[in-house]
Each structure stands twice: as C-alpha cells, then as structure tokens.
C-alpha atoms as a PDB file:
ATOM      1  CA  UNK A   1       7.272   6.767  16.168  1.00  0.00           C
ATOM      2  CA  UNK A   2       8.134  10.072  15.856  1.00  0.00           C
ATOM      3  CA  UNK A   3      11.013  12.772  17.276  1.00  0.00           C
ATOM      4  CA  UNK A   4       8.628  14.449  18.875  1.00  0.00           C
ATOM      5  CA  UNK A   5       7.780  10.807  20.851  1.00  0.00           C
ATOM      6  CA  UNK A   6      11.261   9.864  21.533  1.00  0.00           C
ATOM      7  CA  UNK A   7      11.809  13.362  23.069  1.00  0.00           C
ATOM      8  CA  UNK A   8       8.954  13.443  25.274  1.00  0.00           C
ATOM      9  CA  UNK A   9      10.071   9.497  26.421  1.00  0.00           C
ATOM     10  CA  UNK A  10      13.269  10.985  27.045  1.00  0.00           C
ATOM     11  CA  UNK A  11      12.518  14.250  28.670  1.00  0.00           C
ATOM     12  CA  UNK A  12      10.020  12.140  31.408  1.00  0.00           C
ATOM     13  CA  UNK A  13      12.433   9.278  31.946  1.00  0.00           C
ATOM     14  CA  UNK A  14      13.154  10.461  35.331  1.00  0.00           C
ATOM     15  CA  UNK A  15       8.791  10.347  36.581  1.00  0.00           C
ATOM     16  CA  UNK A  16       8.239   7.058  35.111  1.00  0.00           C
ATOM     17  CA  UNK A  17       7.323   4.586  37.531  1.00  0.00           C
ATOM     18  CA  UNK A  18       9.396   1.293  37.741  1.00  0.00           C
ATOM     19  CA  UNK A  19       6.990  -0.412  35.114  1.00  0.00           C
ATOM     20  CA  UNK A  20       6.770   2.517  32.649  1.00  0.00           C
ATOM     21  CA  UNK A  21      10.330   2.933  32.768  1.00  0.00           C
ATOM     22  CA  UNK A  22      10.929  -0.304  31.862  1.00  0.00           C
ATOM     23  CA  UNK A  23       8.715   0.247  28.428  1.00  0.00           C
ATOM     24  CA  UNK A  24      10.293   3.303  27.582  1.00  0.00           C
ATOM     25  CA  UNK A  25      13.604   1.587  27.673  1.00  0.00           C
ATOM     26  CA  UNK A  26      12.312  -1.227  25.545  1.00  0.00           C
ATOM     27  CA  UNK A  27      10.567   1.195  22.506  1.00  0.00           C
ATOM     28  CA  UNK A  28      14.244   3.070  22.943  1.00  0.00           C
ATOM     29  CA  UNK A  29      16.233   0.333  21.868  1.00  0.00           C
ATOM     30  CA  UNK A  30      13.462  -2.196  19.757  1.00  0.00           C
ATOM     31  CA  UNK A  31      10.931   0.685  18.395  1.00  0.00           C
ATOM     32  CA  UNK A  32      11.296  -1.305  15.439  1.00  0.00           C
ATOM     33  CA  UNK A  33       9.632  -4.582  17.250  1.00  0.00           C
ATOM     34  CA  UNK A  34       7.582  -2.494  19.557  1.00  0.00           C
ATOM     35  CA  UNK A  35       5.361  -0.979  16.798  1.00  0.00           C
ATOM     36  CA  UNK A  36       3.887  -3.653  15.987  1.00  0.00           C
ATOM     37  CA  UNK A  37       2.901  -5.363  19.657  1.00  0.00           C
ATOM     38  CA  UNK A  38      -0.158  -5.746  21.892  1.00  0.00           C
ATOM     39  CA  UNK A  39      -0.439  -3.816  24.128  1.00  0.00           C
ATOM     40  CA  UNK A  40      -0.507  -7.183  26.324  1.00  0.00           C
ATOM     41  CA  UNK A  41       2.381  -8.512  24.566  1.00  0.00           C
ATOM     42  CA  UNK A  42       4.154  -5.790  24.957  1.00  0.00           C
ATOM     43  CA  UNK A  43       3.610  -5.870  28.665  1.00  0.00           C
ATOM     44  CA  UNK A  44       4.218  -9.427  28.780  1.00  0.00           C
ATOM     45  CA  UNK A  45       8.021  -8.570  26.525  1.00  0.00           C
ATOM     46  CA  UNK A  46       9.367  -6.417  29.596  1.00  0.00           C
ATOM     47  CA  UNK A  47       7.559  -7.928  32.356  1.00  0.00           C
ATOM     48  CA  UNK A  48       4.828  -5.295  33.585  1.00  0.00           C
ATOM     49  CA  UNK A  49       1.033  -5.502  33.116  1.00  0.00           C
ATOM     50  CA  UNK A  50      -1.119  -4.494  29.868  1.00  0.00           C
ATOM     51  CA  UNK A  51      -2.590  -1.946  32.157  1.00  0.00           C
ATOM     52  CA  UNK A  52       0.800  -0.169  32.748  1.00  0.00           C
ATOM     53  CA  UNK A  53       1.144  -0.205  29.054  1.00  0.00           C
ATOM     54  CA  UNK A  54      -2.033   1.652  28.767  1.00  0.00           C
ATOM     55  CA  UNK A  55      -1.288   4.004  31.370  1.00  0.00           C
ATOM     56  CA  UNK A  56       2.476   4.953  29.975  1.00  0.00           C
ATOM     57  CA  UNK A  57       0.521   5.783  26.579  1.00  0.00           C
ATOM     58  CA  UNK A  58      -1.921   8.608  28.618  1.00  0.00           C
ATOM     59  CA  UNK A  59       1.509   9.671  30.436  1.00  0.00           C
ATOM     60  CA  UNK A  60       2.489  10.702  26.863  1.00  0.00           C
ATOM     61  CA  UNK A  61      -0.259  12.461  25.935  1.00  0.00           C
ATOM     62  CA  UNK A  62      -2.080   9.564  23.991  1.00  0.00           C
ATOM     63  CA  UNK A  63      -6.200   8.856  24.269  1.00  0.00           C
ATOM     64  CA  UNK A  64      -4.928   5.190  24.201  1.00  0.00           C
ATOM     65  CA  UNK A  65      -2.538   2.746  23.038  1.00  0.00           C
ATOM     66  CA  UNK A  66      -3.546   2.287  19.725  1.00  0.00           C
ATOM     67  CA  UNK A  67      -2.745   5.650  18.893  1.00  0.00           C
ATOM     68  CA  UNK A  68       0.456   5.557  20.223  1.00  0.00           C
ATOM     69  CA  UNK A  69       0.588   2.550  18.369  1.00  0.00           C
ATOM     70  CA  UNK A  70      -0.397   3.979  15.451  1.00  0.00           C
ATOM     71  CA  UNK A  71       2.301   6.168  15.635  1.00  0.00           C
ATOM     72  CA  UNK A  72       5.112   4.371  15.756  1.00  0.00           C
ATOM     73  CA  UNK A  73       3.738   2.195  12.925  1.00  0.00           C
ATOM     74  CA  UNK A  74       3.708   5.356  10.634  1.00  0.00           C
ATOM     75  CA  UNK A  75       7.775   5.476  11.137  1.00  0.00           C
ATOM     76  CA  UNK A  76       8.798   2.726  11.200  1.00  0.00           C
ATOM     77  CA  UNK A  77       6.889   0.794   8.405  1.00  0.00           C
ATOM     78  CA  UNK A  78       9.120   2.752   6.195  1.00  0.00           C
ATOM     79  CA  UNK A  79      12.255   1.804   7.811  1.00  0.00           C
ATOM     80  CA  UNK A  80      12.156  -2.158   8.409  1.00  0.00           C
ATOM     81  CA  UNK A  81      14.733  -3.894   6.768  1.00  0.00           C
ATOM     82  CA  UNK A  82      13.332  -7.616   5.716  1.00  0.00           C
ATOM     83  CA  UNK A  83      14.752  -9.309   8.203  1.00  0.00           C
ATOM     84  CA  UNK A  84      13.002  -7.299  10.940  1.00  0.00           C
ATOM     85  CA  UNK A  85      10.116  -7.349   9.151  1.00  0.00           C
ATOM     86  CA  UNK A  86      10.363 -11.384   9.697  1.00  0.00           C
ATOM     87  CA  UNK A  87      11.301 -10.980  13.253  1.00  0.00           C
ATOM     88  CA  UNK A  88       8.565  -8.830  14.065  1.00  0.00           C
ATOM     89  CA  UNK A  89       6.007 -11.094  11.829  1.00  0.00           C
ATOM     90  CA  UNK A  90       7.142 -13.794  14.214  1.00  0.00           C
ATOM     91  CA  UNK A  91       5.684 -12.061  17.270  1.00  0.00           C
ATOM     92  CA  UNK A  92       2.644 -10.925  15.514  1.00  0.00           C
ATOM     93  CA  UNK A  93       1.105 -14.177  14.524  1.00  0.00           C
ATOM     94  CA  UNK A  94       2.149 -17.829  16.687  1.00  0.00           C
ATOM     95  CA  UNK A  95       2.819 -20.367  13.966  1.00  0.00           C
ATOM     96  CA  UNK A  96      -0.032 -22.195  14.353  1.00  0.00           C
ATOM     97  CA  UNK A  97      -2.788 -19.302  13.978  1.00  0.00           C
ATOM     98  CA  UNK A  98      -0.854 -17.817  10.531  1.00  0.00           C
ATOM     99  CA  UNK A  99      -3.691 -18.771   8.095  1.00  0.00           C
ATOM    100  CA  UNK A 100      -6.444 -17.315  10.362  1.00  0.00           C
ATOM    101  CA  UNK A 101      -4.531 -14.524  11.363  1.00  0.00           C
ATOM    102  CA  UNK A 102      -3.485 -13.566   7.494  1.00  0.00           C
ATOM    103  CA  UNK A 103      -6.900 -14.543   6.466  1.00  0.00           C
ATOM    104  CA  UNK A 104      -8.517 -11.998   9.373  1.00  0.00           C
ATOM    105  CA  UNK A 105      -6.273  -8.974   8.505  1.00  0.00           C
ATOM    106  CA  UNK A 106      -6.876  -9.027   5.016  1.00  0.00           C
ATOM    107  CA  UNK A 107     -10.572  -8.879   5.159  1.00  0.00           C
ATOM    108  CA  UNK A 108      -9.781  -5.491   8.162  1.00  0.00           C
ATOM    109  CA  UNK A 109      -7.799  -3.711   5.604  1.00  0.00           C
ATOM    110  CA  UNK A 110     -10.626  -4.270   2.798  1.00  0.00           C
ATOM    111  CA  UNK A 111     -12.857  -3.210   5.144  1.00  0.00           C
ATOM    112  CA  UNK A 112     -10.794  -0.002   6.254  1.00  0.00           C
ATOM    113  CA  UNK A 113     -10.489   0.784   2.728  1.00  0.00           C
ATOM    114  CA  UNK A 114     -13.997   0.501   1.623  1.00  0.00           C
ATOM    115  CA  UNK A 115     -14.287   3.362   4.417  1.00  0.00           C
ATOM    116  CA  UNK A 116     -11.618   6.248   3.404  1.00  0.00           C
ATOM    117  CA  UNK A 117     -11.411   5.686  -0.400  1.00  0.00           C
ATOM    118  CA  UNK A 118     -12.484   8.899  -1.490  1.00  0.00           C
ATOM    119  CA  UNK A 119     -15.197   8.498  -4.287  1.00  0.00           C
ATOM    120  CA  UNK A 120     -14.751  11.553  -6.049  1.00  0.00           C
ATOM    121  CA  UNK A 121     -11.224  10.721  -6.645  1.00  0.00           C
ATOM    122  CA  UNK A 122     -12.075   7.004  -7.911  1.00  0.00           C
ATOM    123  CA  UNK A 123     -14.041   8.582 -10.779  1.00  0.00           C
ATOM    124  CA  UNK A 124     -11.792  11.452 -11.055  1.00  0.00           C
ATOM    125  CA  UNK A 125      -9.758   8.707 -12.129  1.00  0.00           C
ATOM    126  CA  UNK A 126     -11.597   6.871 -14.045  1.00  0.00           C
ATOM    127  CA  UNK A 127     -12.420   9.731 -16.062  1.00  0.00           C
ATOM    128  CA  UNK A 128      -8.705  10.463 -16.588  1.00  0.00           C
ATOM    129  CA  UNK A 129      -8.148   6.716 -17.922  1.00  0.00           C
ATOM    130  CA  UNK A 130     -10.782   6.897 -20.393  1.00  0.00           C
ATOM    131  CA  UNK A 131      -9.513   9.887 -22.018  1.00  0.00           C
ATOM    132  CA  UNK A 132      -5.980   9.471 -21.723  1.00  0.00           C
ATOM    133  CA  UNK A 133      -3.984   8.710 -25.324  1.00  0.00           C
ATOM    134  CA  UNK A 134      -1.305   6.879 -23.788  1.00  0.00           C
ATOM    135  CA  UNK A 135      -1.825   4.912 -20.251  1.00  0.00           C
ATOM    136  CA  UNK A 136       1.423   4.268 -18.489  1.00  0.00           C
ATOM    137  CA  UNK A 137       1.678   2.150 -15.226  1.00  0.00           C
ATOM    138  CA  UNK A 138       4.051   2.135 -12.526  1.00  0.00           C
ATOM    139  CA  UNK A 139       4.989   0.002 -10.039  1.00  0.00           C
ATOM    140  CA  UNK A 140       7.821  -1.820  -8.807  1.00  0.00           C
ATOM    141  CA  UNK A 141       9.001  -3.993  -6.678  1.00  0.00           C
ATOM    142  CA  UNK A 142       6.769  -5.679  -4.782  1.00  0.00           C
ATOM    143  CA  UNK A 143       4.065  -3.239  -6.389  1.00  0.00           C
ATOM    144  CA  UNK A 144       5.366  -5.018 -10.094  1.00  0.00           C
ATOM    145  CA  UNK A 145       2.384  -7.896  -9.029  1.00  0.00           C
ATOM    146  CA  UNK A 146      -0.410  -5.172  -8.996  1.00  0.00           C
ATOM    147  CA  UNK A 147       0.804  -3.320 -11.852  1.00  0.00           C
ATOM    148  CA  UNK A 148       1.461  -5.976 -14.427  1.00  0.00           C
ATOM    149  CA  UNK A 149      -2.172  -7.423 -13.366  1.00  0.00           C
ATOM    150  CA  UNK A 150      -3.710  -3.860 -14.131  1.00  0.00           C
ATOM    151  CA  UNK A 151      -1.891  -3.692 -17.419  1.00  0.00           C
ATOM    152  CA  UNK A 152      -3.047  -7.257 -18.484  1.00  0.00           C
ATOM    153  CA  UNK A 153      -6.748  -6.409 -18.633  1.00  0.00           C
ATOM    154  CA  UNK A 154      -6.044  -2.765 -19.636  1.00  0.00           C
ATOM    155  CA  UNK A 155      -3.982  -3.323 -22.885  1.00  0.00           C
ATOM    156  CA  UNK A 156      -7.558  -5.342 -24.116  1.00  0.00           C
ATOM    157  CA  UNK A 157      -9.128  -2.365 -23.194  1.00  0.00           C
ATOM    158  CA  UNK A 158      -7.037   0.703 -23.948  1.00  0.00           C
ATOM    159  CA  UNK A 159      -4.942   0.867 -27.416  1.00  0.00           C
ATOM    160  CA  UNK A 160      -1.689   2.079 -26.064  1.00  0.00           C
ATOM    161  CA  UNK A 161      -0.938   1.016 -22.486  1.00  0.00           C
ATOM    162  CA  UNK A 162       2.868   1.074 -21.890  1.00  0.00           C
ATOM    163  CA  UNK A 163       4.317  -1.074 -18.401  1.00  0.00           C
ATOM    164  CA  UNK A 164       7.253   0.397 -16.436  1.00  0.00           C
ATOM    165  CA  UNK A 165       8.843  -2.054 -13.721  1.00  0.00           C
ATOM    166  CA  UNK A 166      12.012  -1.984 -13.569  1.00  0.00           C
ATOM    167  CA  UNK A 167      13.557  -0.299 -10.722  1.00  0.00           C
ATOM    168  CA  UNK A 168      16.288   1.556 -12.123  1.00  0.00           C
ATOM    169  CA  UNK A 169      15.343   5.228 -12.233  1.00  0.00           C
ATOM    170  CA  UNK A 170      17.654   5.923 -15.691  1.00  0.00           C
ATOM    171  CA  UNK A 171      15.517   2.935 -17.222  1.00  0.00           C
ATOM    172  CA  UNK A 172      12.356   4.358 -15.475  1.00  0.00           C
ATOM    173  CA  UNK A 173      12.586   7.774 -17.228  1.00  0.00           C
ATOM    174  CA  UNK A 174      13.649   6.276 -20.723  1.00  0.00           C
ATOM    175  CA  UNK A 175      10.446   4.614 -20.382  1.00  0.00           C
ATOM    176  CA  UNK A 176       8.082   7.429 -19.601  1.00  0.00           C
ATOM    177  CA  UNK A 177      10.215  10.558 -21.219  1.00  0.00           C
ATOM    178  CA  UNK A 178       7.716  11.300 -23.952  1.00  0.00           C
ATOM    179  CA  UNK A 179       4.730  11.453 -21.427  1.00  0.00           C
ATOM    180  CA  UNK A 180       2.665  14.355 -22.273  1.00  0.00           C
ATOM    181  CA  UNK A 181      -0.672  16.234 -20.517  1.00  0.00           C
ATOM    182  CA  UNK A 182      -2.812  13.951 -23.377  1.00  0.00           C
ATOM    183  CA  UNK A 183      -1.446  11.076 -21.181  1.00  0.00           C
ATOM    184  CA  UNK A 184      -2.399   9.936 -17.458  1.00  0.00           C
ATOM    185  CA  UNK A 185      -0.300   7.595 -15.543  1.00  0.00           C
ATOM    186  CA  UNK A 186      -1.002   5.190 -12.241  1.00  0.00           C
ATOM    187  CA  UNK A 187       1.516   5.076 -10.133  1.00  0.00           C
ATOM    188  CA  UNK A 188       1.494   2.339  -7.290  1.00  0.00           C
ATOM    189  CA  UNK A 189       3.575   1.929  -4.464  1.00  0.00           C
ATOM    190  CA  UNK A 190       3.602   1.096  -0.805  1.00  0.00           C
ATOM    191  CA  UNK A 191       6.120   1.369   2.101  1.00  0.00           C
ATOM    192  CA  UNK A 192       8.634   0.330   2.032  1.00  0.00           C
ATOM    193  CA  UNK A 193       8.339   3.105  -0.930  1.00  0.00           C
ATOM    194  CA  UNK A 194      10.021   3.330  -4.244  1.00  0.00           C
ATOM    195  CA  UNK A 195      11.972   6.213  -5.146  1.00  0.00           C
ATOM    196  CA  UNK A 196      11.935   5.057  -8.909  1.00  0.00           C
ATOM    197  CA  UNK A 197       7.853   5.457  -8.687  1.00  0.00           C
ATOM    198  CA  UNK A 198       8.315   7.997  -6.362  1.00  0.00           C
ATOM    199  CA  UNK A 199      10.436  10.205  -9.470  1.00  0.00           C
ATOM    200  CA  UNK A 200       7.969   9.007 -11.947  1.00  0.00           C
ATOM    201  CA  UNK A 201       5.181   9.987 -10.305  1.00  0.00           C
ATOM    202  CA  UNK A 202       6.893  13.872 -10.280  1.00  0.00           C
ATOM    203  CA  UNK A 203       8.048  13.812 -13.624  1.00  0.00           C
ATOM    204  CA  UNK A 204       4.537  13.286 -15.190  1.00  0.00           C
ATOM    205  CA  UNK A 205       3.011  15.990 -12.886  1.00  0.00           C
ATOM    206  CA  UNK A 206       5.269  18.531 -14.031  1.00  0.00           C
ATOM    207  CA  UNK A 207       5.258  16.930 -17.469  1.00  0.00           C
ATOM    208  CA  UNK A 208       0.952  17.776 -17.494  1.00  0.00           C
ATOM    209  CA  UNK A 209      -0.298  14.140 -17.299  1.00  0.00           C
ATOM    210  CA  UNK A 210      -3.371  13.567 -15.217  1.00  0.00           C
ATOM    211  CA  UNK A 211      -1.572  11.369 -12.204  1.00  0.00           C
ATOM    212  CA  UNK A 212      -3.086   8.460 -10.881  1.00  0.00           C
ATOM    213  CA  UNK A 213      -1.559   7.203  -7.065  1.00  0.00           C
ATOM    214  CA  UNK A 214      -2.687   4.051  -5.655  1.00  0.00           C
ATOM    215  CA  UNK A 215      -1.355   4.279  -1.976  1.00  0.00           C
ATOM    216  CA  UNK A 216      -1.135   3.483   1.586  1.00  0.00           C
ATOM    217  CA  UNK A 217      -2.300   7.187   2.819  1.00  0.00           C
ATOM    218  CA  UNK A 218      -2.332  10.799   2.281  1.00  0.00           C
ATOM    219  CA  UNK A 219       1.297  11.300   3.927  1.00  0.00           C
ATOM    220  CA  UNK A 220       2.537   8.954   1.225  1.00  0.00           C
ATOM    221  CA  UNK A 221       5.860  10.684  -1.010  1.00  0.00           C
ATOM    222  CA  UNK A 222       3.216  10.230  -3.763  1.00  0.00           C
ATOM    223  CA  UNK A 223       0.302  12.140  -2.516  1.00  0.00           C
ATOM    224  CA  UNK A 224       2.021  15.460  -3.067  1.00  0.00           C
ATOM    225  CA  UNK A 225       2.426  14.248  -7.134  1.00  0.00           C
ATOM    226  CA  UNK A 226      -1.367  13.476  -7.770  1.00  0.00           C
ATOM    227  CA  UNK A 227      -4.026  14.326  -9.012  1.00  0.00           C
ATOM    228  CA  UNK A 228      -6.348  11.807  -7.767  1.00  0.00           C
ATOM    229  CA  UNK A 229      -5.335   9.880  -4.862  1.00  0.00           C
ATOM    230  CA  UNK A 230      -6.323   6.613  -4.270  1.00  0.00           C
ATOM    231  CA  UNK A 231      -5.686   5.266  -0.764  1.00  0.00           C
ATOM    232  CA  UNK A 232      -5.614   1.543  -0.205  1.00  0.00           C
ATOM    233  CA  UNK A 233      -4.584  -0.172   3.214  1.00  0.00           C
ATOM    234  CA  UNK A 234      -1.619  -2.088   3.448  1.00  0.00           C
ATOM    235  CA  UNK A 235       0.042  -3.977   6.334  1.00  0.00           C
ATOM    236  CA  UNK A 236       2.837  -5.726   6.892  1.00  0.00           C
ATOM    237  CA  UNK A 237       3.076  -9.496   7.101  1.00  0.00           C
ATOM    238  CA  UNK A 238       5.522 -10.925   8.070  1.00  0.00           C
ATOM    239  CA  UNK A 239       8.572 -10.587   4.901  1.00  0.00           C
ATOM    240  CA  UNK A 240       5.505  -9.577   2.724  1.00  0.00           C
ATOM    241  CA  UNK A 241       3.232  -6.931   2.411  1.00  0.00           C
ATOM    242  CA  UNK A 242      -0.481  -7.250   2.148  1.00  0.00           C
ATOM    243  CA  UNK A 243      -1.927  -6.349  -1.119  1.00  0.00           C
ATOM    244  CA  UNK A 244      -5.233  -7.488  -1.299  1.00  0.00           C
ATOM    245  CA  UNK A 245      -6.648  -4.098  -0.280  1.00  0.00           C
ATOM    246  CA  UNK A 246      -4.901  -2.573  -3.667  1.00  0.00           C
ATOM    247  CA  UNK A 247      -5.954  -5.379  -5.685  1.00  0.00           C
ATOM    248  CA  UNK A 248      -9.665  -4.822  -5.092  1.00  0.00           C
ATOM    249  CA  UNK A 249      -9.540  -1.096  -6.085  1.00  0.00           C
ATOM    250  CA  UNK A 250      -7.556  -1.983  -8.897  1.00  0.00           C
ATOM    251  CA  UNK A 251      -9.960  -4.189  -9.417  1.00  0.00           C
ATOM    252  CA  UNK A 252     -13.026  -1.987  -9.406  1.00  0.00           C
ATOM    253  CA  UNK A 253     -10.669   0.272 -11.813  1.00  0.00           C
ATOM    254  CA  UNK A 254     -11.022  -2.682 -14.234  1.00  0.00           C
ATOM    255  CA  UNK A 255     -14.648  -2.819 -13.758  1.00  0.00           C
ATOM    256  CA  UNK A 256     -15.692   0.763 -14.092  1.00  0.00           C
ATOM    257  CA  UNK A 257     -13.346   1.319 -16.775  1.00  0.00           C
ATOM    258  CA  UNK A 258     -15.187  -1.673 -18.817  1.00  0.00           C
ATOM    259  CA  UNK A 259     -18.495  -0.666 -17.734  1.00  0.00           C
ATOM    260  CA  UNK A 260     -18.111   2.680 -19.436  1.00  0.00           C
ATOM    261  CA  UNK A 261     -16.031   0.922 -22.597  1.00  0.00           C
ATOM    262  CA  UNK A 262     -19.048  -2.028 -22.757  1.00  0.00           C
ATOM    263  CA  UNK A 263     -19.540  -1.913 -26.496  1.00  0.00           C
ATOM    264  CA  UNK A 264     -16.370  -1.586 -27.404  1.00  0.00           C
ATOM    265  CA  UNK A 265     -14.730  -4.078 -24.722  1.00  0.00           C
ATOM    266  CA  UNK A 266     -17.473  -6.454 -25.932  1.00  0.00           C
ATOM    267  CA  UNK A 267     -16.651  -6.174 -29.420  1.00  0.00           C
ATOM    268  CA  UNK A 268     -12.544  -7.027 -28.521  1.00  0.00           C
ATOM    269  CA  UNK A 269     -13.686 -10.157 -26.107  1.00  0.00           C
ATOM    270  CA  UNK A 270     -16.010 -11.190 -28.727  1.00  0.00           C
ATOM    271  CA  UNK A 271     -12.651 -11.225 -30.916  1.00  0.00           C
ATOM    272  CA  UNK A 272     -10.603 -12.692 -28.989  1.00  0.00           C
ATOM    273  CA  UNK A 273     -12.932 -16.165 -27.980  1.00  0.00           C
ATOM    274  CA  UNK A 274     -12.706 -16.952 -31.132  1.00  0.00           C
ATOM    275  CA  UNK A 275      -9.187 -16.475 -31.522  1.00  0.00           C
ATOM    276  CA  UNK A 276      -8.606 -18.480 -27.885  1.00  0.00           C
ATOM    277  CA  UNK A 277     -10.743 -20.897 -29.417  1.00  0.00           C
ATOM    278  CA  UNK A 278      -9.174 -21.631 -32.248  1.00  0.00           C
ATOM    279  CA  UNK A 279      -5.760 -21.974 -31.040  1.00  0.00           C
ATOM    280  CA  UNK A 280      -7.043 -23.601 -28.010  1.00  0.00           C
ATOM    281  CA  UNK A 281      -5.754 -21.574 -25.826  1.00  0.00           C
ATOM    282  CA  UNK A 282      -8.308 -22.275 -22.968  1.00  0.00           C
ATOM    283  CA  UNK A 283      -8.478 -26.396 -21.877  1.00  0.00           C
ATOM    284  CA  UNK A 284     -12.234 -27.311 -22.712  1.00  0.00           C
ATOM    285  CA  UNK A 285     -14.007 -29.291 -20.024  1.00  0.00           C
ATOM    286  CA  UNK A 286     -16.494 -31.829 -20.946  1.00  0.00           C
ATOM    287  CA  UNK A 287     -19.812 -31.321 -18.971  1.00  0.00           C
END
C-alpha cells in the first residue's frame, strides 16, 4: 500500500457505504494482514460480501482487486516483521492444504519468472562471468542459501570466486575492498532486503565491476546498482520466503556458464572423479 492509497481511503471515508467503510477501517489498522487476503476472505474478515470488496477497489480507482492487491503487497512485503509474516501465513494457507498450497505457488512464481526475465540481461550476464578475473557473490541472510549454492559449482568452474555472507557491512566491505572493473559481482537479495548487499552492490558499481542483481523486481534498492538485472519472483510463505524461482535462474547461470566453459569444465570434473574416487568420497551402489 502506498500514501497515495491511504490518503485517498481517508479523504472518501465519509461516501463509503456501510460495507466499504467497514474495509477501509480494517486495511487502516491491519494493512499488514490485509495485503495478503482474498478478496473473499477479506470480505468474510469484516463481515461484508466479496462483491463489496471488489466494488471498494473500483471506488479507489483500481481495474480490480488484484491490483489493489498488488499494491499493498509492494509495501508491505518490505515491512513485515517475522512474526506477522507467520500470522499472515496462517490466513493464507488452512493447515491442512500447506503442502499443496506451497507446492502450487512455487510452480506460479517459476512460471511468472520464465515470463519477465529479460534475456538480454541473462547473457549480458553471462558474458560478464566469463570474463571476469575475480567473481564475488553476495548474499545474505536468507539469500546466504542461494549464494553459497552458486559459489559451490562456480569455484570448479571459475579460478578465483570469493563468498561474502556475513551481514555486517564493516566485514562486507573488508571482503570486497579490492574489487576492481576486471571483476563482476552477483549480488542477491530479496525483501525483506539487505542493506549489507544493498552497499555492496553500490560500492562495486562505482568501483567499475560489471554488477550482477538477482532480484524480486525492477523497484528493488538493487536495480539502480546494476548492470544486468535479473528479476526472479519471490513470495512470502509463511516465516519463509520462497526461493525456488531464484534457484532456477541461478541454476541456468550454472548451466550456461558450463556450456560455454565445456572443455575446460570437462577437463576439472574429469579430475576430480578420480580424486572422489579414490578417497571415496561418493558411497558406491552395487547394481
């Protein structure tokens, strides 16, 4: 939700009808909680019918209640603490449907971003990767998960890959002070976001690397910092966030990075079979 919304709720209170009034009081108080509602559960929450809900979003200049939806979403995703974020996961998903329901918006937000990621940017990156001397990767938190997977694989196929994570910003910039423009980074984070990624991603602009940001969307703090933007739907279940959307482009980083590497990521597996093999490393199964 935005100013501009809680104005214009404000400045109509007095020609809402019974019903609408009774929403706008409710998104005053629990915007928070109302975000993330149903249009029919939000109804159902203060008593009026989904259709009313509809009908207060056109009374605020909306084409529908998913944009008004939408809306608040954008604000507020930033600004839930993690116990809301459990309160409001309550009234998203009834206990017994959680596996379907987590299942069901993973594969949306795949979907989604299979449909905005810009191309041109994915190779843009890409590009930068494979002729960066030093690869450094960012991300924290939550974020930590995706970026110490994308350094596993990377480090076989990059000779100097460097991991940030920690979230103190001092520790962050000891970390990536010698960054230069021969260097790219990836930076990942998602609401809520991380100023320490959020810093490093502006220090390496202005320091000349080529700046990789894997992202939720365009008005993301790190948008403004890079040059190739990488946008990857997230959502918020529950105390956690989704991250399967980021883990498949980070995935198809992986890939297309290899695919353009093949001889010489062959010639490293090739090395390093043997070695797993010899210090069994890998359980053998018997077929």
């Amino acid at each position: 939700m935005t100013a501009d919304i809680l104005t214009c709720i404000h400045n109509k209170m007095n020609s809402f009808s019974k019903g609408q009034r009774k929403i706008a009081e409710y998104i005053l108080e629990s915007y928070d909680k109302a975000a993330f509602l149903t249009a029919g559960v939000l109804g159902k929450t203060v008593q009026v019918s989904e259709s009313t809900v509809v009908r207060f979003a056109a009374e605020l200049g909306y084409d529908g209640y998913p944009e008004m939806q939408k809306a608040m979403q954008e604000m507020v995703l930033t600004r839930l603490t993690s116990v809301q974020r459990i309160e409001v996961g309550e009234k998203r998903m009834p206990e017994k449907h959680v596996l379907s329901t987590v299942l069901q918006t993973d594969m949306d937000l795949i979907r989604a971003t299979n449909e905005q990621i810009a191309p041109d940017a994915f190779n843009g990156a890409v590009d930068a990767l494979l002729n960066a001397q030093t690869i450094y990767i960012v991300g924290v938190r939550s974020s930590s998960a995706l970026s110490s997977f994308l350094c596993y694989y990377f480090k076989y196929m990059f000779r100097d890959v460097r991991l940030i994570t920690s979230a103190s910003d001092s520790e962050v910039f000891e970390q990536i002070v010698r960054i230069s423009p021969q260097d790219a980074l990836i930076c990942i984070s998602f609401p809520r976001y991380s100023s320490a990624a959020i810093q490093a991603a502006e220090y390496a602009h202005t320091s000349g690397a080529k700046t990789i940001a894997l992202t939720d969307c365009a008005s993301s703090p790190l948008a403004q910092f890079a040059d190739y933007l990488l946008t990857a739907k997230s959502d918020m279940i529950s105390l956690v966030d989704s991250l399967v959307a980021p883990m498949s482009v980070l995935n198809a980083l992986i890939v297309a990075a290899a695919s353009k590497k093949k001889l010489e990521t062959t010639r490293i597996f090739n090395k390093l079979e043997e070695i797993w093999d010899v210090y069994h490393v890998y359980e053998k199964i018997d077929e």
